[in-house]
Protein backbone atom coordinates (compact mmCIF):
# COMPACT_ATOMS: atom_id res chain seq x y z
CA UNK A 1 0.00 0.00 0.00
CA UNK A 2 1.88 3.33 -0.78
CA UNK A 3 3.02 5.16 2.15
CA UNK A 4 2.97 8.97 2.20
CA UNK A 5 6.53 10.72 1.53
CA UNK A 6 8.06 12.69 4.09
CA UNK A 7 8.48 15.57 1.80
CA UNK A 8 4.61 15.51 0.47
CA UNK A 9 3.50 19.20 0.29
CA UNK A 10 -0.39 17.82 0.35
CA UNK A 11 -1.54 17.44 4.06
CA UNK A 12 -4.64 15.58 3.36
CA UNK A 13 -5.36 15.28 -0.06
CA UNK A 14 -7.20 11.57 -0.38
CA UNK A 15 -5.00 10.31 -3.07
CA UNK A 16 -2.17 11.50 -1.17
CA UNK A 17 -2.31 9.94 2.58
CA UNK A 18 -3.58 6.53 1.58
CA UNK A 19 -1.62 3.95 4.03
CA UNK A 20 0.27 7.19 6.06
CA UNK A 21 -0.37 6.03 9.27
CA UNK A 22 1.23 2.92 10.16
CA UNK A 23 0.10 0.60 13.17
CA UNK A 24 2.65 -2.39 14.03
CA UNK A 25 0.75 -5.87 14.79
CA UNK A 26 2.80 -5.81 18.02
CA UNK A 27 1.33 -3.40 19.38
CA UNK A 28 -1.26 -3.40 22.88
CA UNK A 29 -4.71 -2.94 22.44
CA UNK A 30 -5.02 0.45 23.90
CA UNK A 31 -1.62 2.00 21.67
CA UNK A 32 -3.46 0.52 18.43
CA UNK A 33 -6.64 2.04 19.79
CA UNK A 34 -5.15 5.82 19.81
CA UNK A 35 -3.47 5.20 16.36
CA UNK A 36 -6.34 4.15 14.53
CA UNK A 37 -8.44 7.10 16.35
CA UNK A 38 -9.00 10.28 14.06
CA UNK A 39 -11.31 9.25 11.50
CA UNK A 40 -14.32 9.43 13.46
CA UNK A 41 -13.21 12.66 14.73
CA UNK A 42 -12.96 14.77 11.12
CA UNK A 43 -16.65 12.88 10.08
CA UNK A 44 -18.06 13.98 13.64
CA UNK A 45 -17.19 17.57 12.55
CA UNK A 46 -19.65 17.12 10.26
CA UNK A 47 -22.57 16.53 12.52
CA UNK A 48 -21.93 19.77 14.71
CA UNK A 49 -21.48 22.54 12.35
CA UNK A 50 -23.57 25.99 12.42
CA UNK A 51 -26.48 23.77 10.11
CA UNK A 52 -27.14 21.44 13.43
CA UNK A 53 -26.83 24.88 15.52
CA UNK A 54 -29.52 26.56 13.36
CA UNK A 55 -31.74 23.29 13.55
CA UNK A 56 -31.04 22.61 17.50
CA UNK A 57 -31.36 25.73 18.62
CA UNK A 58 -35.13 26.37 16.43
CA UNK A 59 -36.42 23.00 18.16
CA UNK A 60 -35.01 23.79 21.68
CA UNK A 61 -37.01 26.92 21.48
CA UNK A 62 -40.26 26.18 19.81
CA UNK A 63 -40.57 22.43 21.56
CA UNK A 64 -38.83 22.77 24.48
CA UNK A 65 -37.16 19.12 24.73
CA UNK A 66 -39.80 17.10 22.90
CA UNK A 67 -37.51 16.65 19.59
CA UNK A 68 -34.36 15.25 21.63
CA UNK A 69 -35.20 11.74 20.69
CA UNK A 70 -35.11 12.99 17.00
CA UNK A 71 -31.62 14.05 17.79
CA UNK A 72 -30.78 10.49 19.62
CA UNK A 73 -32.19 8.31 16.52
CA UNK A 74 -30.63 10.28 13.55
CA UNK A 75 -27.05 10.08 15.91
CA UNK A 76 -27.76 6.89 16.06
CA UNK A 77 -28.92 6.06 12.40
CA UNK A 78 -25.09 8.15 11.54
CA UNK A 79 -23.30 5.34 13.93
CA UNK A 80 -24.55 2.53 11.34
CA UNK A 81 -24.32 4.31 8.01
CA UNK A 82 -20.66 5.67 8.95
CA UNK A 83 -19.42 2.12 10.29
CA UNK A 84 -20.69 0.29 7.18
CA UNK A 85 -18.17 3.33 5.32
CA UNK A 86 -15.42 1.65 7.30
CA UNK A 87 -16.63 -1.22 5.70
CA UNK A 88 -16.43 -0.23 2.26
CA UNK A 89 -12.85 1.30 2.70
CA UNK A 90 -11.21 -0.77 5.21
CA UNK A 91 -12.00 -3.79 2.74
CA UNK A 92 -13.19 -3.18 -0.54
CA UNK A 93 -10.11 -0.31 -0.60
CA UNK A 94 -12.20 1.96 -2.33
CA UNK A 95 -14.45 5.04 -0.86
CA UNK A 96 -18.13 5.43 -2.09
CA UNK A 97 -16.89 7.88 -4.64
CA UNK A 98 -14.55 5.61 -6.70
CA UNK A 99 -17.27 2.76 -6.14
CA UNK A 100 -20.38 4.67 -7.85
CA UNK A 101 -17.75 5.35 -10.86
CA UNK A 102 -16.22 1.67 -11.13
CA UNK A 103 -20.14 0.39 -10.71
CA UNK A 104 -22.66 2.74 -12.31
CA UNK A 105 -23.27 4.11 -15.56
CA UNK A 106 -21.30 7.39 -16.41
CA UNK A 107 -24.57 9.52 -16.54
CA UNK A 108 -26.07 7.98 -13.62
CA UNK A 109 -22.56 8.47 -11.92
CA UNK A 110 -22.53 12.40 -13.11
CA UNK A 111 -25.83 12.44 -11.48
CA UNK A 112 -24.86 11.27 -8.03
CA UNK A 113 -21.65 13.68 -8.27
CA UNK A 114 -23.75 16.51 -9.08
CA UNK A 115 -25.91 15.90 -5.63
CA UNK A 116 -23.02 15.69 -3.57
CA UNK A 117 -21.25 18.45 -4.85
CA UNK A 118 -25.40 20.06 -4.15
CA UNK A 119 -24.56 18.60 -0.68
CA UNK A 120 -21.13 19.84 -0.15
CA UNK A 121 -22.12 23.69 -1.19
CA UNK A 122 -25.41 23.42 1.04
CA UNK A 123 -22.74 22.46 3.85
CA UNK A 124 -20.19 24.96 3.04
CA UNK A 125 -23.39 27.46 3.07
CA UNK A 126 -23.89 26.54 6.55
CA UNK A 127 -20.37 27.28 7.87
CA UNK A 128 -19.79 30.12 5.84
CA UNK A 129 -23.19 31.78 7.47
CA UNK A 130 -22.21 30.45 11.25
CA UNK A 131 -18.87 31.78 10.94
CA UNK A 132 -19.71 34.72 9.30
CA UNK A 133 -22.16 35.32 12.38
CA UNK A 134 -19.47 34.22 15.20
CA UNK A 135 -17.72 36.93 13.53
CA UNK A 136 -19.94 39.41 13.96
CA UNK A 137 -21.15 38.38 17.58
CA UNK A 138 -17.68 38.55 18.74
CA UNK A 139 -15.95 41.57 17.19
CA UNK A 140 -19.14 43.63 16.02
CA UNK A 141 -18.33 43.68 12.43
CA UNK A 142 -21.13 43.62 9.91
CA UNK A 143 -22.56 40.22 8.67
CA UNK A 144 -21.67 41.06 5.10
CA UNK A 145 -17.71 41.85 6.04
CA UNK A 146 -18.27 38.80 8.36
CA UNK A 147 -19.20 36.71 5.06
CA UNK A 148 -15.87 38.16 3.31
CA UNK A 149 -13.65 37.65 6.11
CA UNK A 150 -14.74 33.73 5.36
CA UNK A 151 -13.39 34.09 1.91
CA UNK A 152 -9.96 33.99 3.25
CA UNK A 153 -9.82 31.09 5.29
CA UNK A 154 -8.56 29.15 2.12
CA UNK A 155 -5.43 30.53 3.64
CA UNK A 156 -5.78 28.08 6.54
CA UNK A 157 -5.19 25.09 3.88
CA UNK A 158 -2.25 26.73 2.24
CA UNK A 159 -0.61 27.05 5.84
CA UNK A 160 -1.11 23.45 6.76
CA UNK A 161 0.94 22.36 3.49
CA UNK A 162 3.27 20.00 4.76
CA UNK A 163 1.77 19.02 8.03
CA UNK A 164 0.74 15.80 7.69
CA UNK A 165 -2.92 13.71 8.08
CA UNK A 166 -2.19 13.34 11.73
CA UNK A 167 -1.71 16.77 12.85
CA UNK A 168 -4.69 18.04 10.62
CA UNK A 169 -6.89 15.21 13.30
CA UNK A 170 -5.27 17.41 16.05
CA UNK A 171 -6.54 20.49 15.30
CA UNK A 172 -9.85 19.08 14.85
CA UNK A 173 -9.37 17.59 17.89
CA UNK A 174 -8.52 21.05 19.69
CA UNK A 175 -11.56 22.75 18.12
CA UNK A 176 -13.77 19.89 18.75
CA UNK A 177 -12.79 20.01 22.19
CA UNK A 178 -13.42 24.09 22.32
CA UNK A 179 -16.81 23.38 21.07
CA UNK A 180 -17.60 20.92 23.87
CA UNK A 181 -15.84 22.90 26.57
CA UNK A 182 -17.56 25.63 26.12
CA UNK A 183 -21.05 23.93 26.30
CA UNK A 184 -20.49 22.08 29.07
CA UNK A 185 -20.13 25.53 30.85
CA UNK A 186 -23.30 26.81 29.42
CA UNK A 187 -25.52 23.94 30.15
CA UNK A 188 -24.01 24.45 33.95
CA UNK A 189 -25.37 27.95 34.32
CA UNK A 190 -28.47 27.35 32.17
CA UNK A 191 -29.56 24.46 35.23
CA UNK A 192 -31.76 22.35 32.75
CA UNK A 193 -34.33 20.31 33.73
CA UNK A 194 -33.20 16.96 33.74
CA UNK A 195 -36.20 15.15 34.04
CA UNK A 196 -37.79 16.82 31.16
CA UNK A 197 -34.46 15.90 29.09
CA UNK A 198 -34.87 12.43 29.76
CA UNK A 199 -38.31 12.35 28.78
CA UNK A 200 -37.15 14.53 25.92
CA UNK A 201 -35.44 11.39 24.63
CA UNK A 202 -38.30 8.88 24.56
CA UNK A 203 -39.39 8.53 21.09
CA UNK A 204 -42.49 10.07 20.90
CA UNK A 205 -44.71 10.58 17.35
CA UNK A 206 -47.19 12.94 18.82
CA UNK A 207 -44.95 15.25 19.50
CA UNK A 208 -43.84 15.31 15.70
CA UNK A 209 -47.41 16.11 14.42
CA UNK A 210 -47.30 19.43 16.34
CA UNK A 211 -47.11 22.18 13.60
CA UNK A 212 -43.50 22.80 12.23
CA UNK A 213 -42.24 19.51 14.12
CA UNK A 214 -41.70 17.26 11.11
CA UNK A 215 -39.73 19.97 9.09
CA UNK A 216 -37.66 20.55 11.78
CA UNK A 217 -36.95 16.70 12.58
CA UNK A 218 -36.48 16.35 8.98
CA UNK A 219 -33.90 19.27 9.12
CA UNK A 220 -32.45 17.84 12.14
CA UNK A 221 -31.69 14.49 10.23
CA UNK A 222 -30.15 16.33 7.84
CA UNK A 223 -27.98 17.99 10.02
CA UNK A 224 -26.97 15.32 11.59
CA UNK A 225 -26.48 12.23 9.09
CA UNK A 226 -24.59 14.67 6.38
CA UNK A 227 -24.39 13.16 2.96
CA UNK A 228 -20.53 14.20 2.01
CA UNK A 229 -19.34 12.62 5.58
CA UNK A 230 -20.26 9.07 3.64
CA UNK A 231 -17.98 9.41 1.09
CA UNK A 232 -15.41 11.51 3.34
CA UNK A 233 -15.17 8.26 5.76
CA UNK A 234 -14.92 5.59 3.51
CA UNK A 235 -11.54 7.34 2.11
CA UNK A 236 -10.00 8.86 5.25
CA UNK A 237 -10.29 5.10 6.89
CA UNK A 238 -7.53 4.07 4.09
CA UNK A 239 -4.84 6.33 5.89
CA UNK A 240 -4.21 3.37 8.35
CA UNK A 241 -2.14 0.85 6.83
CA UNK A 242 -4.13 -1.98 7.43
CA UNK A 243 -2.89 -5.84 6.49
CA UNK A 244 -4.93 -7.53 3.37
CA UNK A 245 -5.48 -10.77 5.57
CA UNK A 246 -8.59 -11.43 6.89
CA UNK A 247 -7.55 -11.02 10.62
CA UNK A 248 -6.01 -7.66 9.84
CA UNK A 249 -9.24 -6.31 8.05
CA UNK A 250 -11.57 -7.49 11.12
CA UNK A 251 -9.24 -6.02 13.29
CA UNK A 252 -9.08 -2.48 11.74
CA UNK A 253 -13.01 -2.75 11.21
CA UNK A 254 -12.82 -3.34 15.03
CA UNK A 255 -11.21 -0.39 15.96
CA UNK A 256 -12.54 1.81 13.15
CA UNK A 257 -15.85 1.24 14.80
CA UNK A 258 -14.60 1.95 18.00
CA UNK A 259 -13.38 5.55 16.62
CA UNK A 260 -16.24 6.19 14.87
CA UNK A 261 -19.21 5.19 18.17
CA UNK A 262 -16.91 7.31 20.46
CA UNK A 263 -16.55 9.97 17.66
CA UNK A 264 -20.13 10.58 16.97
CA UNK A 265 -21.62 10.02 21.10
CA UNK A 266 -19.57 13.39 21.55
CA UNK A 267 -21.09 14.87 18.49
CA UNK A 268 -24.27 13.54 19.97
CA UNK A 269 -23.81 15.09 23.53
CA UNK A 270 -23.19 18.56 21.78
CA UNK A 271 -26.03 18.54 19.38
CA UNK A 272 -27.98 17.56 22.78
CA UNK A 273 -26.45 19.91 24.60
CA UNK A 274 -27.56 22.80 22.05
CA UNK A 275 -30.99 21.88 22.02
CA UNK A 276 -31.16 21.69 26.20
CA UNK A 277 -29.41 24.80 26.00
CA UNK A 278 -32.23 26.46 23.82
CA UNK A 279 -34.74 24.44 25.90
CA UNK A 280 -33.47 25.45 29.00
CA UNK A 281 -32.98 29.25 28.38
CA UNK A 282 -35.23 30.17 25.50
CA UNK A 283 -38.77 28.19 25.79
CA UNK A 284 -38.63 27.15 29.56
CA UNK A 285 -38.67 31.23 29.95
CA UNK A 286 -41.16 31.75 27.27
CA UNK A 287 -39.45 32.74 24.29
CA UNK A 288 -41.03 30.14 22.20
CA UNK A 289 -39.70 31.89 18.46
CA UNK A 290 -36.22 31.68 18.58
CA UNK A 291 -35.05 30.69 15.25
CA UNK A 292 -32.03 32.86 14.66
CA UNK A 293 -28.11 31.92 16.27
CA UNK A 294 -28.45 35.88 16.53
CA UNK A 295 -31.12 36.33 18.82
CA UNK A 296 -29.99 33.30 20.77
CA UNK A 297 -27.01 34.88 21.43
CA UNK A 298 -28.58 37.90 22.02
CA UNK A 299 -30.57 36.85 24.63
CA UNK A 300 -28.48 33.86 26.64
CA UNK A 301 -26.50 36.60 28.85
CA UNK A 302 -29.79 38.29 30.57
CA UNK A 303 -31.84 34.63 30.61
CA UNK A 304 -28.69 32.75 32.01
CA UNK A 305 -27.39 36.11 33.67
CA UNK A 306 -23.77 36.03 32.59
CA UNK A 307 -21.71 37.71 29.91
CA UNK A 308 -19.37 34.78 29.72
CA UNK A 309 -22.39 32.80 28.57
CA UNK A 310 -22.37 34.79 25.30
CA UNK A 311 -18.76 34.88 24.88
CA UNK A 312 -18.57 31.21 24.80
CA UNK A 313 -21.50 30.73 22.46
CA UNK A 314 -19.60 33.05 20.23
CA UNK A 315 -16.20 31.20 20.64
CA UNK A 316 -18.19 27.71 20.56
CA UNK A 317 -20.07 28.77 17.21
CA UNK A 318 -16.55 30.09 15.51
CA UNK A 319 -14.99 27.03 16.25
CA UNK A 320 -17.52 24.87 14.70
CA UNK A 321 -17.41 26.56 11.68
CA UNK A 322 -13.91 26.62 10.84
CA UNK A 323 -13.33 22.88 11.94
CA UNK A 324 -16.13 22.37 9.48
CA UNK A 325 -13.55 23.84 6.89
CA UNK A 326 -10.77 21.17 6.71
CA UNK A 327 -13.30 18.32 6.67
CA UNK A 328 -15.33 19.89 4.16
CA UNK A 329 -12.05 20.43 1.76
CA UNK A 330 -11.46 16.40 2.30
CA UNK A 331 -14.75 15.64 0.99
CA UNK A 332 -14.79 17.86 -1.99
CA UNK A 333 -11.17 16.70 -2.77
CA UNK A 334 -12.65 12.59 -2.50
CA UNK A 335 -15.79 12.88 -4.01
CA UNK A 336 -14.31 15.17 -7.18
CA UNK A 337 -11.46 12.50 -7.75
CA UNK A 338 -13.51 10.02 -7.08
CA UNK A 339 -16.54 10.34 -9.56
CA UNK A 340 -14.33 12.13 -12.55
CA UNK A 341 -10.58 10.99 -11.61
CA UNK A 342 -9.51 14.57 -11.39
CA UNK A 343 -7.01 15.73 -9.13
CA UNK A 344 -6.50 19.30 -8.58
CA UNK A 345 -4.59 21.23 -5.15
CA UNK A 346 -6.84 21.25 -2.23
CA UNK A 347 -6.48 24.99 -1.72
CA UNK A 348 -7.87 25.13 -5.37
CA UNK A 349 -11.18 22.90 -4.47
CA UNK A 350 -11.48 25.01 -1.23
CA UNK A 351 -11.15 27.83 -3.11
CA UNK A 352 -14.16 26.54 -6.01
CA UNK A 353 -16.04 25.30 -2.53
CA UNK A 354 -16.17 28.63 -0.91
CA UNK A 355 -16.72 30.72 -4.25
CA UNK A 356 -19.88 28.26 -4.84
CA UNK A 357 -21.24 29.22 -0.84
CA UNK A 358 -20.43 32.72 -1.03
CA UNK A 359 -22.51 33.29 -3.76
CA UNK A 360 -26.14 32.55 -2.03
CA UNK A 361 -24.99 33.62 1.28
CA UNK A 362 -24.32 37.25 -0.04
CA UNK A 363 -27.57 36.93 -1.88
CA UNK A 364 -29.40 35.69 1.17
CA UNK A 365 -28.45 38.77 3.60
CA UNK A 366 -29.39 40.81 0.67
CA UNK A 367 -32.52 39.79 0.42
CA UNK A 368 -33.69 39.05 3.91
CA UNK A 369 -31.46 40.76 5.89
CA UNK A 370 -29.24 39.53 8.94
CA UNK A 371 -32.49 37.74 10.24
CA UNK A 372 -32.87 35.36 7.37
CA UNK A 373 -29.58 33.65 8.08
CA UNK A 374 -31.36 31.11 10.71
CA UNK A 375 -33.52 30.43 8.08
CA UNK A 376 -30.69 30.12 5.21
CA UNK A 377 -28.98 27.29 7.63
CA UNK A 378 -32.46 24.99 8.40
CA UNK A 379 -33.03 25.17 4.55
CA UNK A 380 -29.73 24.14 4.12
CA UNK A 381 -29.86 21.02 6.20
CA UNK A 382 -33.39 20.00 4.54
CA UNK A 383 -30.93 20.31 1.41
CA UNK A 384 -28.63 17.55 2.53
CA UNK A 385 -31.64 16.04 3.80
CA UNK A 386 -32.85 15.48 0.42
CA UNK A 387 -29.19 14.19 -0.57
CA UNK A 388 -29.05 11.68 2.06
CA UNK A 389 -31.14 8.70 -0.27
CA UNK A 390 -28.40 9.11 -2.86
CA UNK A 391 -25.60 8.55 -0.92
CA UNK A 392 -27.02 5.80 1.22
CA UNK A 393 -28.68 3.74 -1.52
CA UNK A 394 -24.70 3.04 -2.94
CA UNK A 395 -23.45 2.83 -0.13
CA UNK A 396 -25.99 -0.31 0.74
CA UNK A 397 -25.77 -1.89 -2.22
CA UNK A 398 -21.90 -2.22 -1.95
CA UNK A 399 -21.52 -3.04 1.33
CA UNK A 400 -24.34 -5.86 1.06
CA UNK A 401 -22.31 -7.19 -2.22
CA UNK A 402 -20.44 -10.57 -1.38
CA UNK A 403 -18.72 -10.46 -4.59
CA UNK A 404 -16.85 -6.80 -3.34
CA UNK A 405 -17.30 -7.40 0.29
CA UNK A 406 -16.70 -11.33 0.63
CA UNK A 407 -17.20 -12.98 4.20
CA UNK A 408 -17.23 -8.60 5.54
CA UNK A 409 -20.92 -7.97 3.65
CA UNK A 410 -23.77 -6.66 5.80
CA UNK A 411 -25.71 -9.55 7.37
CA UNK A 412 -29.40 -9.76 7.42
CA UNK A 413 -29.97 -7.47 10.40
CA UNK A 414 -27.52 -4.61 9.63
CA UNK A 415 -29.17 -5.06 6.30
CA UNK A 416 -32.52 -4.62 7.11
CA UNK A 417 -32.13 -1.56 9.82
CA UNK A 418 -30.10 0.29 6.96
CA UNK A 419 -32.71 -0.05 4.14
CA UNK A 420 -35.78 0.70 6.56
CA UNK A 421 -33.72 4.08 7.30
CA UNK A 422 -33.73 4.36 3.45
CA UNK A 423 -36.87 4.03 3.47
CA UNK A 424 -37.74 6.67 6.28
CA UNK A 425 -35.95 9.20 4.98
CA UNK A 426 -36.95 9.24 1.47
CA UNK A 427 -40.65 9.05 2.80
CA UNK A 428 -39.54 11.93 5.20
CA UNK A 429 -38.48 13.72 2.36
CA UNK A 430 -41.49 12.98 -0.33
CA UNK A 431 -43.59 14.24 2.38
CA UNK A 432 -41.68 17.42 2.45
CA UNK A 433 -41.86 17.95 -0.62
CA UNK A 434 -45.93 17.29 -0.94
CA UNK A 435 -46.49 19.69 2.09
CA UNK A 436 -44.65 22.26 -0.03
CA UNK A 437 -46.66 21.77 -2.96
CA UNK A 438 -50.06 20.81 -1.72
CA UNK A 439 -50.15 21.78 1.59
């Protein structure tokens, strides 16, 4: 398997790190376990970024914590999808990218490219908005020079030229880390109420035919189990060198999995965390509307009566949005060599990325103002929402193939929970769209 240079300029450029991170069979259980952890990190990125902050914090507000359990069984339904992409890579060697080219038609596999790149400009939308709006929370600038200032964080790629796959991991890790530090101090001064959380998380389908519910859920699902973090896993799982025995795959699939369950339960405590948050301060003290990051922020220092409150949701919210940027790169740079072969610098396809997000989000504020952007990011998420089927329904069909997969396919029961999520989500989604047209 070809091992990454020591003078390679491209820090994480998929065709680039393949087999960089090598993991001696000697090794304990627990020394294995931190080498093969990062992975699940980068795709948990994913799954907190201003998008899931636009969704939480609307549900938290208007529902108090009745959609929690939407929150726990989309984290959930990420856990499976993501572990059958360490699957796909770990032993088929390919991510879903390469597969939909090697096994589809070339105008069905244009089509699928064309929805995730859909996907990966609604995602970029949603950081380029949240930072944008950290910006302007924490140093009072105007949304509009917020949305410029974003234009420049390709610079952030350029300057991480050279640094290798591992210490990209551990500046997601420091960010990720920010994010969850500074909630952790929030939901202490907030002083939820934790028996309403817990019932919160009992699935409950009255509670979704309360007026807005669905559409938020549906948003919330999109937020969470993000289309571009398929194809983004199934390639960054191939920077382990991993042995082509049997033994070897299992074992990486092992601790893959391991990664990726811890990865995304801290992604799911923070997405929790936001909507308790919102709960907690917004509708347990009657402001039942709160829809825009803005306003939250806005009004968490008199409701929780502390400045540092809105500091850290500033900080928190900045954070999220720029470790959004590095895994968002990743995926355009897999899923555009992966569909057409193409290979161009990653500070190029950030640079495409951020041009492509720019575009609406400038439009957006000009249109409806600074008080449209919460309603930019949910319409974003119902985007990727409507991607999801398209990425999954691959995904499925190659990790349930015994002639790619061998004795590693999906057995009857993983099998049948992932094609009944299909199958929700597409309804989810036809339903959508019906209420929009009919409704």
């Amino acid at each position: 398997m070809y091992r990454l240079p020591r003078t390679a300029t491209a820090p994480f450029c998929p065709s680039e790190v393949r087999g960089s991170v090598a993991i001696p069979a000697e090794w304990p259980f627990w020394r294995k376990l931190m080498r093969y952890a990062g992975p699940g990190l980068l795709v948990s990125v994913g799954y907190m970024d201003p998008g899931n902050w636009a969704t939480d914090i609307e549900s938290g507000s208007r529902f108090g914590y009745g959609l929690l359990f939407v929150v726990l069984l989309a984290s959930l339904a990420a856990m499976l999808l993501q572990t059958l992409c360490v699957r796909l890579g770990v032993v088929a060697k390919k991510d879903l990218a390469q597969g939909c080219r090697s096994h589809y038609s070339r105008a069905m596999s244009r089509f699928l490219w064309l929805g995730a790149e859909l996907a990966i400009v609604a995602c970029d939308l949603a950081e380029v908005l949240g930072s944008a709006l950290a910006i302007h929370l924490l140093f009072g600038v105007s949304i509009t020079t917020g949305i410029a200032i974003t234009a420049f964080d390709t610079l952030l790629v350029l300057g991480l030229q050279g640094a290798g796959f591992r210490r990209v991991e551990a500046i997601v890790l420091g960010l990720v880390g920010t994010i969850t530090a500074c909630f952790v101090v929030e939901l202490a001064m907030s002083q939820p109420n934790w028996l309403g959380v817990a019932v919160g998380f009992v699935p409950s389908l009255e509670r979704l035919q309360q007026p807005g519910a669905l559409y938020l859920a549906i948003g919330i699902v999109g937020a969470t189990v993000m289309p571009h973090n398929l194809y983004l896993h199934s390639s960054i799982v191939q920077t382990r060198v991993v042995s082509d025995t049997p033994a070897g795959r299992r074992e990486a699939i092992r601790f893959c999995t391991i990664d990726t369950v811890a990865s995304l339960s801290l992604a799911l405590l923070v997405n929790a965390a936001i909507m308790i948050l919102a709960a907690s301060a917004f509708h347990g003290n009657g402001h039942t509307e709160v829809a825009d990051i803005a306003d939250a922020h806005r009004l968490i220092e008199p409701l929780v009566g502390s400045a540092l409150a809105a500091l850290l949701f500033g900080v928190a919210l900045l954070a999220s949005g720029q470790s959004s940027t590095f895994t968002g790169t990743i995926a355009g740079q897999i899923i555009m060599e992966g569909f057409l072969d193409l290979k161009i610098p990653c500070w190029q396809r950030r640079l495409l990325t951020r041009a492509l997000a720019l575009v609406p989000a400038f439009v957006g504020v000009w249109i409806f103002g600074d008080a449209g952007i919460g309603k930019m990011l949910v319409l974003s998420q119902v985007i990727l929402s409507f991607q999801l089927p398209f990425a999954i329904w691959p995904l499925l069909r190659f990790t349930g193939d015994r002639a790619l997969m061998g004795e590693f396919a999906t057995g009857p029961i993983v099998k049948a929970l992932a094609w009944t999520l299909f199958g929700v989500i597409s309804a989810a989604n036809v339903w959508l769209v019906g209420s929009a047209l009919f409704g």
